[in-house]
C-alpha atoms as a PDB file:
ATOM      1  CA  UNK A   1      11.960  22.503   4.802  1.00  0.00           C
ATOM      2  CA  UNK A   2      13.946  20.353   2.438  1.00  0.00           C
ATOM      3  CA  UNK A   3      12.323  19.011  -1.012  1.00  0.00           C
ATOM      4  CA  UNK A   4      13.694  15.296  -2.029  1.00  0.00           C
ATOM      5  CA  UNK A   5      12.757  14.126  -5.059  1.00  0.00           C
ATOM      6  CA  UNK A   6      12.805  10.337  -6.607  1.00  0.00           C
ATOM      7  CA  UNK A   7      11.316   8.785  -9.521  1.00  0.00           C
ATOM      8  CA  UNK A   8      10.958   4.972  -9.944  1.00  0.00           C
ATOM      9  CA  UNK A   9       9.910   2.157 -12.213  1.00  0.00           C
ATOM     10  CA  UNK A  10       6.255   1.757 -12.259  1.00  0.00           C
ATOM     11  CA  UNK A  11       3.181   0.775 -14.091  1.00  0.00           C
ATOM     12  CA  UNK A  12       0.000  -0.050 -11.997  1.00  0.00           C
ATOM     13  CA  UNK A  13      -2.285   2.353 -12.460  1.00  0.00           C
ATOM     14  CA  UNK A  14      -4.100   3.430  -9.781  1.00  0.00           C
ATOM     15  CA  UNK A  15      -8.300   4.096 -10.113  1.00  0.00           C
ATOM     16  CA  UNK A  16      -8.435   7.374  -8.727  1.00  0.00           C
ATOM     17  CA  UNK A  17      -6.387  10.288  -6.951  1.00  0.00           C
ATOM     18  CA  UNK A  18      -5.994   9.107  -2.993  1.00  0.00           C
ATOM     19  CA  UNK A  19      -5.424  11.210   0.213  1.00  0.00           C
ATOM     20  CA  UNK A  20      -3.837   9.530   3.337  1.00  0.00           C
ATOM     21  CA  UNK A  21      -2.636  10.451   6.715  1.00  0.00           C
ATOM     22  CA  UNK A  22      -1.692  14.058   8.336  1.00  0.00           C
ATOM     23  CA  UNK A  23       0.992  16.553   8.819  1.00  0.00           C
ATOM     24  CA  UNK A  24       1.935  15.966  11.989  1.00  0.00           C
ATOM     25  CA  UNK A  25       5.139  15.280  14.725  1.00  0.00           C
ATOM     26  CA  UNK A  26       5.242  11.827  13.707  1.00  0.00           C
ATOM     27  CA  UNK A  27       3.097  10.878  11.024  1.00  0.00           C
ATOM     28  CA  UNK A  28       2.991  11.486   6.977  1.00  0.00           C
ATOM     29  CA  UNK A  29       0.899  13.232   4.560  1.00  0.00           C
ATOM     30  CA  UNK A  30       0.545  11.122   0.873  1.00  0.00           C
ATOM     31  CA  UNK A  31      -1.340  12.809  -2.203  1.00  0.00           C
ATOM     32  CA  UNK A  32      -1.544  10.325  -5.059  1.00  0.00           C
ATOM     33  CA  UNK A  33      -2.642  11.641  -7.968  1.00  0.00           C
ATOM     34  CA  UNK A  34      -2.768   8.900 -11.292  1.00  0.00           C
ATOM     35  CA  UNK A  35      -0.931   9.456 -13.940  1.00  0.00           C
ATOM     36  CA  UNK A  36      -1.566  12.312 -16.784  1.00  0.00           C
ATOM     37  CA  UNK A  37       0.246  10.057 -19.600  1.00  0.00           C
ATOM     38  CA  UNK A  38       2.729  12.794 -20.223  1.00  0.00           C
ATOM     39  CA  UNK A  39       5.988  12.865 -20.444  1.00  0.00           C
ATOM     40  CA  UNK A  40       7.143   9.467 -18.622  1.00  0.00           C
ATOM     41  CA  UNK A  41       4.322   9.452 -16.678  1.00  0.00           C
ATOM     42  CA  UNK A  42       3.126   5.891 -18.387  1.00  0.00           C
ATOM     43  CA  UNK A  43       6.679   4.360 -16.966  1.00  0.00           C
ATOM     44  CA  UNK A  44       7.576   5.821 -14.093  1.00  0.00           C
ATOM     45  CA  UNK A  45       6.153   7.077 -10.602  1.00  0.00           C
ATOM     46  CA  UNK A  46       7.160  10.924  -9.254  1.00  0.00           C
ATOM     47  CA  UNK A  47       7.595  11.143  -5.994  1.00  0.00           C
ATOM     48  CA  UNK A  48       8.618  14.197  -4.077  1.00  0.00           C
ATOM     49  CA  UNK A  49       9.503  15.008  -0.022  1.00  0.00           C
ATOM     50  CA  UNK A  50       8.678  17.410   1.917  1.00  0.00           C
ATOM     51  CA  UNK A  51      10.651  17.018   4.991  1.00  0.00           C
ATOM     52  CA  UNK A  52      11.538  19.162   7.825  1.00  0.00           C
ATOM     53  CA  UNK A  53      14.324  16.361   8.649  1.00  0.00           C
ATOM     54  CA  UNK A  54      17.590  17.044   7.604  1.00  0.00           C
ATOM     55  CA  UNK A  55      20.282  14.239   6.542  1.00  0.00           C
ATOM     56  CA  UNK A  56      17.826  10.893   5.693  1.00  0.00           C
ATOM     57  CA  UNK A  57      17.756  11.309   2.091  1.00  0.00           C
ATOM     58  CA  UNK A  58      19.658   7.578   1.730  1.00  0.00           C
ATOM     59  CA  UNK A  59      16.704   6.312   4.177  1.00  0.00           C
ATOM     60  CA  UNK A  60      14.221   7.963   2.093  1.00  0.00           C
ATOM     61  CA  UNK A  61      15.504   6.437  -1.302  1.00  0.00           C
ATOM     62  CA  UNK A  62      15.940   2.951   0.231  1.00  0.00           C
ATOM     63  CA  UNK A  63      12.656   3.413   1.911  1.00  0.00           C
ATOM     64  CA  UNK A  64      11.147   4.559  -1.520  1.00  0.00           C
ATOM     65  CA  UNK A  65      12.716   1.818  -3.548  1.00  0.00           C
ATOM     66  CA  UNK A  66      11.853  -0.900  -1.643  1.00  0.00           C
ATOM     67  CA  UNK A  67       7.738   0.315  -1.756  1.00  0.00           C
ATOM     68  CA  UNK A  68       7.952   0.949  -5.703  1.00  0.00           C
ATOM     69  CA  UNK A  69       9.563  -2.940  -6.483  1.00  0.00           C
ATOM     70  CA  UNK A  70       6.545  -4.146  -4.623  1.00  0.00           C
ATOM     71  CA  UNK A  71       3.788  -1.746  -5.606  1.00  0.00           C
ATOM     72  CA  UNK A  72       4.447  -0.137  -8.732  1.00  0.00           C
ATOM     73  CA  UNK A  73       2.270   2.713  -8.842  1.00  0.00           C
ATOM     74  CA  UNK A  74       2.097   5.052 -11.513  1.00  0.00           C
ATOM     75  CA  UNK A  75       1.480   8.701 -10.624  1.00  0.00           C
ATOM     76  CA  UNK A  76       2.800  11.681  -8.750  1.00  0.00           C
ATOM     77  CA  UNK A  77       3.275  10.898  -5.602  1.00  0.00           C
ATOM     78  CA  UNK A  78       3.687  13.833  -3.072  1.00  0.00           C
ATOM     79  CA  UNK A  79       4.757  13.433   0.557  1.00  0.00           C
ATOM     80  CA  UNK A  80       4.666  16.442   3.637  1.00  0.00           C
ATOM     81  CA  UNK A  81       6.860  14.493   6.543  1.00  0.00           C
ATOM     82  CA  UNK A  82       6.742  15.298   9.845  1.00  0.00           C
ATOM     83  CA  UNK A  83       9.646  13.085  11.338  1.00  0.00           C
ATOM     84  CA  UNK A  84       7.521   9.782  10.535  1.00  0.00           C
ATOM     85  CA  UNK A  85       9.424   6.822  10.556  1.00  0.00           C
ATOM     86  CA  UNK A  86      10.259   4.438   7.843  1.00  0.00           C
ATOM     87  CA  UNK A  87       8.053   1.705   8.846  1.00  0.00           C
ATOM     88  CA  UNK A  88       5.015   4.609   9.117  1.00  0.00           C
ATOM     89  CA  UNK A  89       6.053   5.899   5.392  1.00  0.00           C
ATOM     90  CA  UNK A  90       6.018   2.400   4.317  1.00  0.00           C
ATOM     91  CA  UNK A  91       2.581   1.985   5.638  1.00  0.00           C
ATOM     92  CA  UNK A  92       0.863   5.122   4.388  1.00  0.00           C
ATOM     93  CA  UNK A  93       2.247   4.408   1.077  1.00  0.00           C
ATOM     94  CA  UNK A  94       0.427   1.168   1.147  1.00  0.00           C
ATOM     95  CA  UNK A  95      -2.462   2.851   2.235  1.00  0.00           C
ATOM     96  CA  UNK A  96      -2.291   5.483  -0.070  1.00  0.00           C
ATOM     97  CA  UNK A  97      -2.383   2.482  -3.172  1.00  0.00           C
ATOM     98  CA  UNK A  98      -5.276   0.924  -1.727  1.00  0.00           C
ATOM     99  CA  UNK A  99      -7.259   4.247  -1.014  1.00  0.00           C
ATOM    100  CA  UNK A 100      -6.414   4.362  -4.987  1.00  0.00           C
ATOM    101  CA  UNK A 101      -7.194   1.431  -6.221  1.00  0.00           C
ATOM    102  CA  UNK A 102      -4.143   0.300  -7.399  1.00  0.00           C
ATOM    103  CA  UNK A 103      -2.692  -2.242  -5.080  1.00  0.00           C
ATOM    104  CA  UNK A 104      -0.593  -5.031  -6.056  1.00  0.00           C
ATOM    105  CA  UNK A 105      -0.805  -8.248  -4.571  1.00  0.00           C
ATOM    106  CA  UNK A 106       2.033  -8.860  -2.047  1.00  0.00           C
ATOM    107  CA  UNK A 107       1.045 -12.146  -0.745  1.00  0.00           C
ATOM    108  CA  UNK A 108       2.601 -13.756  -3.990  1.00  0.00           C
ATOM    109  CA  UNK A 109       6.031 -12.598  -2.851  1.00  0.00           C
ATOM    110  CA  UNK A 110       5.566 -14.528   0.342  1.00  0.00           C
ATOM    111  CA  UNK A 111       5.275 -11.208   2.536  1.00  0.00           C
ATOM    112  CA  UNK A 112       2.355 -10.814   5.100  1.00  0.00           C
ATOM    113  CA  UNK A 113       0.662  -7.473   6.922  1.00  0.00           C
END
């Protein structure tokens, strides 16, 4: 099991701690939990991996990077892969920020769902 972890610009706060999707071949657990206004927590989001895939951590960053310019949610952001693909990580992670409360509106930057 390798542990990535990432920490990006963020401040949308998100309502409440959120819990999306499984471990399982394929698919993506996400645990948001909101920020504890420690530290940096009030600037940036903490995100860590857990994957049992080894050599994606460039996918993974990119991946993570583009999620956080869109949706900048604060918190600590913890993620058990199972070999899910990016487009499924980008998906929980939306899910995960609207199970929280915290989602930012997307349609303004001219992108759909």
């Amino acid at each position: 099991m390798r542990t990535l972890t990432f920490q990006f610009p963020a401040s949308t706060r998100p309502a409440h701690r959120a819990h999306v999707g499984v471990v399982g071949s394929g698919d993506l657990e996400i645990l948001l939990e909101p920020a504890d206004g420690s530290g940096n927590s009030d600037r940036y989001a903490q995100v860590r991996v857990r994957t049992s895939v080894e050599g994606f951590d460039e996918v993974w960053q990119t991946t993570l990077e583009r999620f956080f310019a869109r949706t900048p949610v604060l918190g600590t952001w913890e993620l058990n892969d199972s070999a899910a693909t990016p487009a499924l990580v980008t998906l929980r992670l939306q899910q995960a920020a609207e199970v929280a409360g915290a989602t930012h509106d997307t349609a303004a930057a001219g992108e759909t769902s």
